[in-house]
N, C-alpha and C. Protein backbone atom coordinates (compact mmCIF):
# COMPACT_ATOMS: atom_id res chain seq x y z
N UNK A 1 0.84 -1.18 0.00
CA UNK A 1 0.00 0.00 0.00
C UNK A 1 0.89 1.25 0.00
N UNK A 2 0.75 1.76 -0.90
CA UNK A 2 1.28 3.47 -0.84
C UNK A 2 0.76 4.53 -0.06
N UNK A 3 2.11 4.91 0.60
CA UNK A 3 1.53 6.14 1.71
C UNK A 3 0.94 7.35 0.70
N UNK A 4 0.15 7.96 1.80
CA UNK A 4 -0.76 9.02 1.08
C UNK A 4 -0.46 9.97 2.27
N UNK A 5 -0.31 11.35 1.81
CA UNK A 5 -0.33 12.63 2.66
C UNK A 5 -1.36 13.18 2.70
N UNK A 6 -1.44 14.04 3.88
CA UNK A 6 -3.00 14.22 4.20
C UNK A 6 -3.68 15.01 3.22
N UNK A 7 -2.78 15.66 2.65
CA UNK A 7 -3.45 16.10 1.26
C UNK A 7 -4.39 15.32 0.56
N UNK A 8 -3.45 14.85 0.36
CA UNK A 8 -3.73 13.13 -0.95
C UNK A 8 -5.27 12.58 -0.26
N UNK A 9 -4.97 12.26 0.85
CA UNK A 9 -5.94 11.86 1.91
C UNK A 9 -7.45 12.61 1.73
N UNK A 10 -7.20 14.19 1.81
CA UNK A 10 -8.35 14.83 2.17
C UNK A 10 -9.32 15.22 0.72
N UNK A 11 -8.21 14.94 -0.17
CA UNK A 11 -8.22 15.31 -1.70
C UNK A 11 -9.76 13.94 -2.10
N UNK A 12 -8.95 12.75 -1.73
CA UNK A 12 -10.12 11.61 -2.19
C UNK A 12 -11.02 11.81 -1.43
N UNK A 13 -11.02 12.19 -0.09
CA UNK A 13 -12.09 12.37 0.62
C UNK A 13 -13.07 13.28 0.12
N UNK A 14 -12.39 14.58 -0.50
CA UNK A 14 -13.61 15.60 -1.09
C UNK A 14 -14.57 14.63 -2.10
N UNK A 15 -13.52 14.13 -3.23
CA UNK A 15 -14.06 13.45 -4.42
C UNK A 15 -15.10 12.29 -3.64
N UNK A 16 -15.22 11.43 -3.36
CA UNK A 16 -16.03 10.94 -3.00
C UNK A 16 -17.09 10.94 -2.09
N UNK A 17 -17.11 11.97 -1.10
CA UNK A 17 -18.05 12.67 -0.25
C UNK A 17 -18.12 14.51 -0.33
N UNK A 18 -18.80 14.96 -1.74
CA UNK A 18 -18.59 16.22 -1.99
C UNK A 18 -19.68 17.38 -0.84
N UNK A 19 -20.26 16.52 -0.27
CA UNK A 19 -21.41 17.12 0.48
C UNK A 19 -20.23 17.17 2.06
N UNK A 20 -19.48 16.96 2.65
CA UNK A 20 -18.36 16.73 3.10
C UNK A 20 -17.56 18.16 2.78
N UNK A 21 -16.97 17.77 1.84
CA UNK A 21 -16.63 19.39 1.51
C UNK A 21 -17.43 20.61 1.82
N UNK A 22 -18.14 20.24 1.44
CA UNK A 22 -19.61 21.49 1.48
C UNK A 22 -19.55 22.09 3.06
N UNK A 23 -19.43 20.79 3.95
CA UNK A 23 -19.53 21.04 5.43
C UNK A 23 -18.18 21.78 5.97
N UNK A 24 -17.62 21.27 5.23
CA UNK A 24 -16.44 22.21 6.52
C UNK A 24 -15.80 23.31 5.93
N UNK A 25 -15.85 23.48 4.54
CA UNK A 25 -15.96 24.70 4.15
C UNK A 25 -16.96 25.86 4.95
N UNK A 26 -18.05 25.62 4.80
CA UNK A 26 -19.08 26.28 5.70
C UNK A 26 -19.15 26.61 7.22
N UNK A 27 -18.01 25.67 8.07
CA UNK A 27 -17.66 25.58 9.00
C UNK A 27 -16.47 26.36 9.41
N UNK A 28 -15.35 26.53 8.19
CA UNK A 28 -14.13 27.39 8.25
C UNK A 28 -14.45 28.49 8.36
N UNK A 29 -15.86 29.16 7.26
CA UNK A 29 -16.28 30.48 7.40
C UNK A 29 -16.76 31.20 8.43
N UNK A 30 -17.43 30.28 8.87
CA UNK A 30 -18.43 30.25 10.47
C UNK A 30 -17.22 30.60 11.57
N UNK A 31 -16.31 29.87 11.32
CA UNK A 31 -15.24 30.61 12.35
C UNK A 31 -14.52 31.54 11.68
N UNK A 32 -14.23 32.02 10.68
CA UNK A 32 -13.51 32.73 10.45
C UNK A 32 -12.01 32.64 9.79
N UNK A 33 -11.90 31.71 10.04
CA UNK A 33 -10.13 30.96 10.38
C UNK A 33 -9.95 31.05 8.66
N UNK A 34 -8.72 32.12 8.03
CA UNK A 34 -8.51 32.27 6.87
C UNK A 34 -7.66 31.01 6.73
N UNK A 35 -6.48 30.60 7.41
CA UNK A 35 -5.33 29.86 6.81
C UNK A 35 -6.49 28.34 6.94
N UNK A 36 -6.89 28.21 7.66
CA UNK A 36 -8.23 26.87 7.53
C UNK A 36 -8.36 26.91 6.47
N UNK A 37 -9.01 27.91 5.57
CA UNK A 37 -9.90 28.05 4.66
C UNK A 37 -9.01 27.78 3.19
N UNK A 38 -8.03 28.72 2.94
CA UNK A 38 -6.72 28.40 2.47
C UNK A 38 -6.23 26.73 2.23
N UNK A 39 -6.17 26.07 3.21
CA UNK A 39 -5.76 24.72 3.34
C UNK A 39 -6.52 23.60 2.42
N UNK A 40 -8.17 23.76 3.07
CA UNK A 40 -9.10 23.26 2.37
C UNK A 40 -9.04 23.61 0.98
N UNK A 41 -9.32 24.60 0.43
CA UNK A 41 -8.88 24.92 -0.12
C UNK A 41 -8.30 24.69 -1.57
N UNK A 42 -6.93 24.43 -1.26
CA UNK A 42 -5.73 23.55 -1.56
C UNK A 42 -5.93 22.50 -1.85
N UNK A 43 -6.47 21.25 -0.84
CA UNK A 43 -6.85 20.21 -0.74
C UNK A 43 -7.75 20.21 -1.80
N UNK A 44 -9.19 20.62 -1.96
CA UNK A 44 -9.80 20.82 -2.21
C UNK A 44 -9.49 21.07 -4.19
N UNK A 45 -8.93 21.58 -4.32
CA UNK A 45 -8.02 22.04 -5.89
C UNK A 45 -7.74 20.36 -6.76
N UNK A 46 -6.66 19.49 -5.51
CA UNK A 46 -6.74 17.99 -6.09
C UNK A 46 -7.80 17.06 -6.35
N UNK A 47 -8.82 17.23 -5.61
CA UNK A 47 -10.00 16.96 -6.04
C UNK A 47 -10.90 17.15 -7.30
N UNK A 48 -10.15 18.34 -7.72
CA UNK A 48 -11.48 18.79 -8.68
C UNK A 48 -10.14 19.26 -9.78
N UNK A 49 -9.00 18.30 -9.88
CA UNK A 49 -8.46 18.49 -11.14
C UNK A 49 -7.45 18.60 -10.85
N UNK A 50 -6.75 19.26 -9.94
CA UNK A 50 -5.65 19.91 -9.53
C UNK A 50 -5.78 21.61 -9.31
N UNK A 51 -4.42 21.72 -9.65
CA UNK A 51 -4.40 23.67 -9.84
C UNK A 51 -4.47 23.76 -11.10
N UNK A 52 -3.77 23.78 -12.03
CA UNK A 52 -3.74 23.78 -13.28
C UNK A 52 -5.48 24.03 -13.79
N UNK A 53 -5.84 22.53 -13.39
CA UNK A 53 -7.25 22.66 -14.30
C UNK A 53 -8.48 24.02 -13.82
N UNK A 54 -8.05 23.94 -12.34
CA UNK A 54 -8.92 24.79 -11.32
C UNK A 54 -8.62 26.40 -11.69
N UNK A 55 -7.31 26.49 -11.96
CA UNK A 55 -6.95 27.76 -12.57
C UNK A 55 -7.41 28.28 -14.11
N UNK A 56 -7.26 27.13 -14.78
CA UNK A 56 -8.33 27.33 -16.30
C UNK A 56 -9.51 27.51 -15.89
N UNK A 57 -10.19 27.18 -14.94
CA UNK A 57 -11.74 27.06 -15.50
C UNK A 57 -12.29 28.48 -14.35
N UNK A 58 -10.90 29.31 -13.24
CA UNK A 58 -10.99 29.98 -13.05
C UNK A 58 -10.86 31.41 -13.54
N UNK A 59 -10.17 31.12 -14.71
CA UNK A 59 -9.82 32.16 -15.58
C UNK A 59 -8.87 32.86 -14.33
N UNK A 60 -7.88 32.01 -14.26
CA UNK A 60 -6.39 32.44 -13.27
C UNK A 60 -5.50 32.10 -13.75
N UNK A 61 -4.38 33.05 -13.57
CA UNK A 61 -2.95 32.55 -14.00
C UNK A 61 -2.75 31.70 -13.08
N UNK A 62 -2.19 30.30 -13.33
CA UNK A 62 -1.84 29.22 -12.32
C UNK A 62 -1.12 29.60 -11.35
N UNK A 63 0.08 30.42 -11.16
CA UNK A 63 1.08 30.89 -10.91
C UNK A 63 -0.07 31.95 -9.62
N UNK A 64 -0.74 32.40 -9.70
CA UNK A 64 -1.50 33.16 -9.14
C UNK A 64 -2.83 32.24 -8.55
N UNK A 65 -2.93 31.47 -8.69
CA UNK A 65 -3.66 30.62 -7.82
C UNK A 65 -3.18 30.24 -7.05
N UNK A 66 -1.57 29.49 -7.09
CA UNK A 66 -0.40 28.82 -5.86
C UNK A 66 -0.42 30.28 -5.23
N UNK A 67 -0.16 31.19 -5.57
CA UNK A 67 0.08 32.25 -4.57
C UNK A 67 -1.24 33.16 -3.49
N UNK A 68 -2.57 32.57 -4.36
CA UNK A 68 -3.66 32.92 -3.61
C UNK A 68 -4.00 31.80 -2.43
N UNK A 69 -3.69 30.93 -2.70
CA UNK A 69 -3.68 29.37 -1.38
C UNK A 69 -2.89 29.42 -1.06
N UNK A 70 -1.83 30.42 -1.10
CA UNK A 70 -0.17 29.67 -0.01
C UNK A 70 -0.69 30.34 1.33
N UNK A 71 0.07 29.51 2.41
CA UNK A 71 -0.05 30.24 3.66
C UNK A 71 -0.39 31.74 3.52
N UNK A 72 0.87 31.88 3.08
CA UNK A 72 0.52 33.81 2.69
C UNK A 72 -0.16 34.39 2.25
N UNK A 73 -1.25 33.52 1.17
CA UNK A 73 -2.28 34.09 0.38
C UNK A 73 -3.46 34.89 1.36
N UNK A 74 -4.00 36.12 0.20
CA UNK A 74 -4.69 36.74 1.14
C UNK A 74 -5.81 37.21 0.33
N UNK A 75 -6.49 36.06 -0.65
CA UNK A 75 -7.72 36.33 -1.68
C UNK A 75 -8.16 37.20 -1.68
N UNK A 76 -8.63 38.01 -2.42
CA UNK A 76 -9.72 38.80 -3.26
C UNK A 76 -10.90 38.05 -3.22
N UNK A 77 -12.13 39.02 -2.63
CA UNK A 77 -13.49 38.08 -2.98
C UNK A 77 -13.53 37.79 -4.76
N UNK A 78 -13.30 38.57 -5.55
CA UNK A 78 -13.53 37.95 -6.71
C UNK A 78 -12.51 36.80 -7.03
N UNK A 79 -11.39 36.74 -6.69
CA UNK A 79 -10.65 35.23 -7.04
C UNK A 79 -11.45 34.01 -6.18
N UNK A 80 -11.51 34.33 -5.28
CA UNK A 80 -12.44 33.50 -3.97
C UNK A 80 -13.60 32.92 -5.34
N UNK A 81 -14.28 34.11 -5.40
CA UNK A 81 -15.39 33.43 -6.21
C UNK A 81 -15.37 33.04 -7.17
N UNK A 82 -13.90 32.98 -7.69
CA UNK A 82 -14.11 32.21 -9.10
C UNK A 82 -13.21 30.88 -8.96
N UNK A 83 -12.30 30.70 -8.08
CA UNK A 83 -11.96 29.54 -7.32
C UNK A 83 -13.26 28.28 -7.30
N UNK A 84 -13.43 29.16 -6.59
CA UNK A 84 -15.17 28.39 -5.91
C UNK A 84 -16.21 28.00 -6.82
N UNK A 85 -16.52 28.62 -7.87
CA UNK A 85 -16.96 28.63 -9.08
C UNK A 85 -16.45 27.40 -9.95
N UNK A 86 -15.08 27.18 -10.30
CA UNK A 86 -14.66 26.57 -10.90
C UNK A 86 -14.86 25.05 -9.90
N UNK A 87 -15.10 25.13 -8.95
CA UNK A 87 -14.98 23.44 -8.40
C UNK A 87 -16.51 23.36 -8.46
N UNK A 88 -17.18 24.57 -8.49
CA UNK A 88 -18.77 23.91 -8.85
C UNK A 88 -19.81 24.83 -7.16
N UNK A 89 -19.33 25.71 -6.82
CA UNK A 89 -19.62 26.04 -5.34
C UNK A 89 -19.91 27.50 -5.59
N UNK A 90 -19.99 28.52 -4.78
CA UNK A 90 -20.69 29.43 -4.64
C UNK A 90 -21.14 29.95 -3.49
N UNK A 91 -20.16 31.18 -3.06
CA UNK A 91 -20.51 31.76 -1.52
C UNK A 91 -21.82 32.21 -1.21
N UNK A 92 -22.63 32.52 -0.25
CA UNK A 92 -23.71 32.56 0.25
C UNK A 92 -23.53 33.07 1.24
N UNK A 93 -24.64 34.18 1.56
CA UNK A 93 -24.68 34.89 3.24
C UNK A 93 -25.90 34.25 3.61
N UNK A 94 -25.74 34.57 4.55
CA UNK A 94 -27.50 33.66 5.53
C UNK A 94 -27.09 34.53 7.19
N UNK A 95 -27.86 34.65 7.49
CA UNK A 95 -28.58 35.64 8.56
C UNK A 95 -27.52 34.58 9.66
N UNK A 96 -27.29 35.50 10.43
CA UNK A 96 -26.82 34.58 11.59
C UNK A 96 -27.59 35.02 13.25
N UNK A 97 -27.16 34.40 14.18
CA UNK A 97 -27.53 35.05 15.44
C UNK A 97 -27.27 36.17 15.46
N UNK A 98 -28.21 36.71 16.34
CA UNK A 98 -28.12 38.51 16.71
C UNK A 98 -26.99 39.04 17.97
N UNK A 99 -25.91 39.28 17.89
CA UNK A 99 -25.09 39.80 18.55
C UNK A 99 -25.83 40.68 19.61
């Protein structure tokens, strides 16, 4: 058996439980946590093609997608949304508790 990194790991996990994805994406936002979000993310990219393909169908320079998911990355809602777009997803606000 070939080792797999948690990448690799979380990557098949999206692909075969995409409603899964759905959840903890939604859950990263809910807290807030950017480099979370970033990670998934990432992960999230091998699933649905890689970067390469995720960056075509984002209408992104590839080169600028690795640099919008690196630790350091610090998205633009419009790259965000076309990231997100390209794996098939789509941000959403919804009312939360009243502070």
């Amino acid at each position: 058996m070939k080792d797999r990194t948690h990448d690799e790991a979380m990557a098949e996990l999206f692909q075969e439980n995409p409603a899964y994805a759905l959840e903890l994406l939604n859950s990263i936002l809910e807290d807030g946590e950017q480099g979370e979000l970033l990670i998934a993310l990432r992960q999230m990219t091998k699933a649905f093609g890689g970067m390469q393909s995720v960056a075509e169908k984002a209408h992104l320079n590839p080169t600028q997608l690795y640099r919008t998911l690196s630790q350091e990355g610090n998205p633009e809602l419009s790259s965000l949304a076309a990231i997100l777009k390209a794996m098939g997803l789509r941000l959403a606000v919804e009312r939360g508790d009243a502070a």
